[in-house]
Protein backbone atom coordinates (compact mmCIF):
# COMPACT_ATOMS: atom_id res chain seq x y z
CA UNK A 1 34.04 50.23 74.98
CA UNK A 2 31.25 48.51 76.45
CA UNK A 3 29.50 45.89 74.11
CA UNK A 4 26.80 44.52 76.73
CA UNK A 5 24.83 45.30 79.38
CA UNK A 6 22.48 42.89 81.13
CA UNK A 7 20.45 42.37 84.86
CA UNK A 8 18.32 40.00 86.70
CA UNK A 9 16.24 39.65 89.41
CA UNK A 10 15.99 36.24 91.01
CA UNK A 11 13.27 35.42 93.84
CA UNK A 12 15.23 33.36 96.67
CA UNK A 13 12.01 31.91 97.84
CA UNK A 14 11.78 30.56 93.86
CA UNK A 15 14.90 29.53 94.02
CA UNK A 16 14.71 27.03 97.23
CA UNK A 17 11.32 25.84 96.51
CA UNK A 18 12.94 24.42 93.01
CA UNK A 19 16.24 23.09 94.58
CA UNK A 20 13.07 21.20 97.14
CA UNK A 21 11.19 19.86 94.31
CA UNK A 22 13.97 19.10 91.74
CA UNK A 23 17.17 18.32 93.76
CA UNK A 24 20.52 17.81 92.10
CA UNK A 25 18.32 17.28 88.53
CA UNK A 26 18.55 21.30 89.02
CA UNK A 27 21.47 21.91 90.30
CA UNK A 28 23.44 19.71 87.73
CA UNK A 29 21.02 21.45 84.99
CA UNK A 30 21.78 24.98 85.43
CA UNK A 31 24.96 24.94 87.66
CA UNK A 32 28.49 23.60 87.36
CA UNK A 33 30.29 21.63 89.82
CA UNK A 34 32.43 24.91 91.39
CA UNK A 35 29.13 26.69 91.67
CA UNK A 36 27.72 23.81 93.30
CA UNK A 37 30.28 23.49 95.75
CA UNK A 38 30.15 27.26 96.50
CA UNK A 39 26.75 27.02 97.38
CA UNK A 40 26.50 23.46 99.29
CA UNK A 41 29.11 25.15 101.82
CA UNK A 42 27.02 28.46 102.43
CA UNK A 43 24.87 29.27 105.35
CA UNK A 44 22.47 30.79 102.72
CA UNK A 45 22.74 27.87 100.06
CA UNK A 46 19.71 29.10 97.93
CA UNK A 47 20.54 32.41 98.12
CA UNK A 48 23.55 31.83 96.72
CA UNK A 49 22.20 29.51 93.90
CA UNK A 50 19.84 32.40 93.34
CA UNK A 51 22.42 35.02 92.84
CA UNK A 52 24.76 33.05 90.17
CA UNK A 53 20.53 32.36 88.59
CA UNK A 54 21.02 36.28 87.98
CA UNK A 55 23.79 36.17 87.19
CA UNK A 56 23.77 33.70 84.19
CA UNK A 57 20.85 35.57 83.00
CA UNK A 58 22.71 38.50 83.04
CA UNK A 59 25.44 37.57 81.54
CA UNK A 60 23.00 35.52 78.72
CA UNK A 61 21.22 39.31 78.43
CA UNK A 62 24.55 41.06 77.88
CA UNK A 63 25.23 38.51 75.04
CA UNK A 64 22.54 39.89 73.52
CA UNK A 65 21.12 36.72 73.29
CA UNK A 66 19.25 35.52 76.36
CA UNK A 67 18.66 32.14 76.93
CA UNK A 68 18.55 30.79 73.41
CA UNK A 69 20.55 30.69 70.60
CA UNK A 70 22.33 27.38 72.00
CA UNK A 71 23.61 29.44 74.71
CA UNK A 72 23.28 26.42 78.16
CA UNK A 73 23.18 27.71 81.59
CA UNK A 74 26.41 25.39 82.27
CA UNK A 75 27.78 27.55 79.55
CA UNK A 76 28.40 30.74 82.18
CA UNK A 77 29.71 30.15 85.37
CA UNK A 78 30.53 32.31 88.38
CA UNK A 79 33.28 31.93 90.87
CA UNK A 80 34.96 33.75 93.20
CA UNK A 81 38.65 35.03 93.26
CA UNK A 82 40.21 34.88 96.65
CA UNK A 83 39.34 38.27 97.37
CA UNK A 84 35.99 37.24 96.86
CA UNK A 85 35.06 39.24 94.27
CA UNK A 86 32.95 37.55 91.57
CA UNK A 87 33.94 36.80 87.90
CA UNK A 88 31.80 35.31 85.19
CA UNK A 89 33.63 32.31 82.75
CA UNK A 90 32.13 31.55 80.21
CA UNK A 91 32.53 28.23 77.29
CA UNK A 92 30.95 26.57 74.79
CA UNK A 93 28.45 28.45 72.80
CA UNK A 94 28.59 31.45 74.94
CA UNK A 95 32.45 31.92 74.41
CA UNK A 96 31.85 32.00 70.97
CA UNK A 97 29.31 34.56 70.69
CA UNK A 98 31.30 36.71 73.17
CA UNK A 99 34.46 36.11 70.66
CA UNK A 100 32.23 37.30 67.44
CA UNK A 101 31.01 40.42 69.25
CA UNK A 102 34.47 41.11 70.40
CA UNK A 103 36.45 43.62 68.05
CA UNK A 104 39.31 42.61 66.19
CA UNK A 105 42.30 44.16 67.93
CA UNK A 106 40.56 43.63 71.32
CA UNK A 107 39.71 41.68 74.47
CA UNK A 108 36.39 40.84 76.42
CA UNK A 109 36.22 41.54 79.96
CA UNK A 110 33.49 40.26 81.62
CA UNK A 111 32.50 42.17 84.77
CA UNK A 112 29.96 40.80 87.46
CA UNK A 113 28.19 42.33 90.44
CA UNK A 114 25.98 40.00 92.81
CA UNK A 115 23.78 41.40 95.66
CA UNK A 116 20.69 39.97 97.72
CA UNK A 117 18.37 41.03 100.11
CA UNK A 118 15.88 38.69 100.78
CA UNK A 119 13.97 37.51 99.39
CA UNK A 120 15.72 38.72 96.23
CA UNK A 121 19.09 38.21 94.55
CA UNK A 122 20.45 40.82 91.43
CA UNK A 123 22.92 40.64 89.30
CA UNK A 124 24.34 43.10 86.58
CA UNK A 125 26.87 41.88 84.18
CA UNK A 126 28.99 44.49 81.87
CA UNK A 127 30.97 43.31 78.99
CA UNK A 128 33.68 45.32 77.77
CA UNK A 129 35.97 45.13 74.75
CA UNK A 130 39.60 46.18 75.87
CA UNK A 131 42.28 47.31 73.05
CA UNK A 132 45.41 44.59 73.37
């Protein structure tokens, strides 16, 4: 069954005029060090900071929560299987809301999509509760 829903839409150009003006005080803010690394090594590095943006409010918006309720942006954090394909982690505050909106007798999977076409990046994260 699915137990959240939640998209963004994150403005590239946003994005890299904020890594300009606020450096690593951002990027160690909002992102954790395997993000950070993801996106250092990228042709595109704020468009890939600006998709994992959406992505973490997605994922805060499919908590049902947003960007409160203790939830911190370190809290959620997307990497990439070697495939490539995207998967949201989460800890700390956010792994225990997703843990009390979890049935008893199942298991949250977290799925993530990220897309851009600049100068915007989307994400749509889908929570699901599995039976174990």
């Amino acid at each position: 069954m699915i137990i959240g829903i939640g998209t963004d839409l994150a403005n590239i150009e946003r994005i890299a005029a904020t890594l300009e003006r606020f450096g690593d005080r951002f990027r160690n803010r909002v992102f954790t060090e395997t993000e950070q690394r993801k996106a250092e090594r990228r042709r595109d590095v704020a468009g890939t900071y600006a998709k994992r943006w959406a992505a973490k409010e997605a994922c805060s918006k499919a908590l049902g929560t947003g960007l409160r309720m203790g939830i911190a942006w370190n809290d959620m954090s997307v990497r990439n299987l070697h495939t490539g394909q995207p998967i949201m982690e989460v800890t700390g505050w956010a792994r225990k809301r997703l843990a009390d909106l979890t049935p008893e007798g199942h298991e949250a999977i977290i799925h993530v999509t990220l897309t851009d076409d600049y100068p915007w990046a989307q994400a749509t994260v889908l929570i699901e509760a599995r039976p174990k």
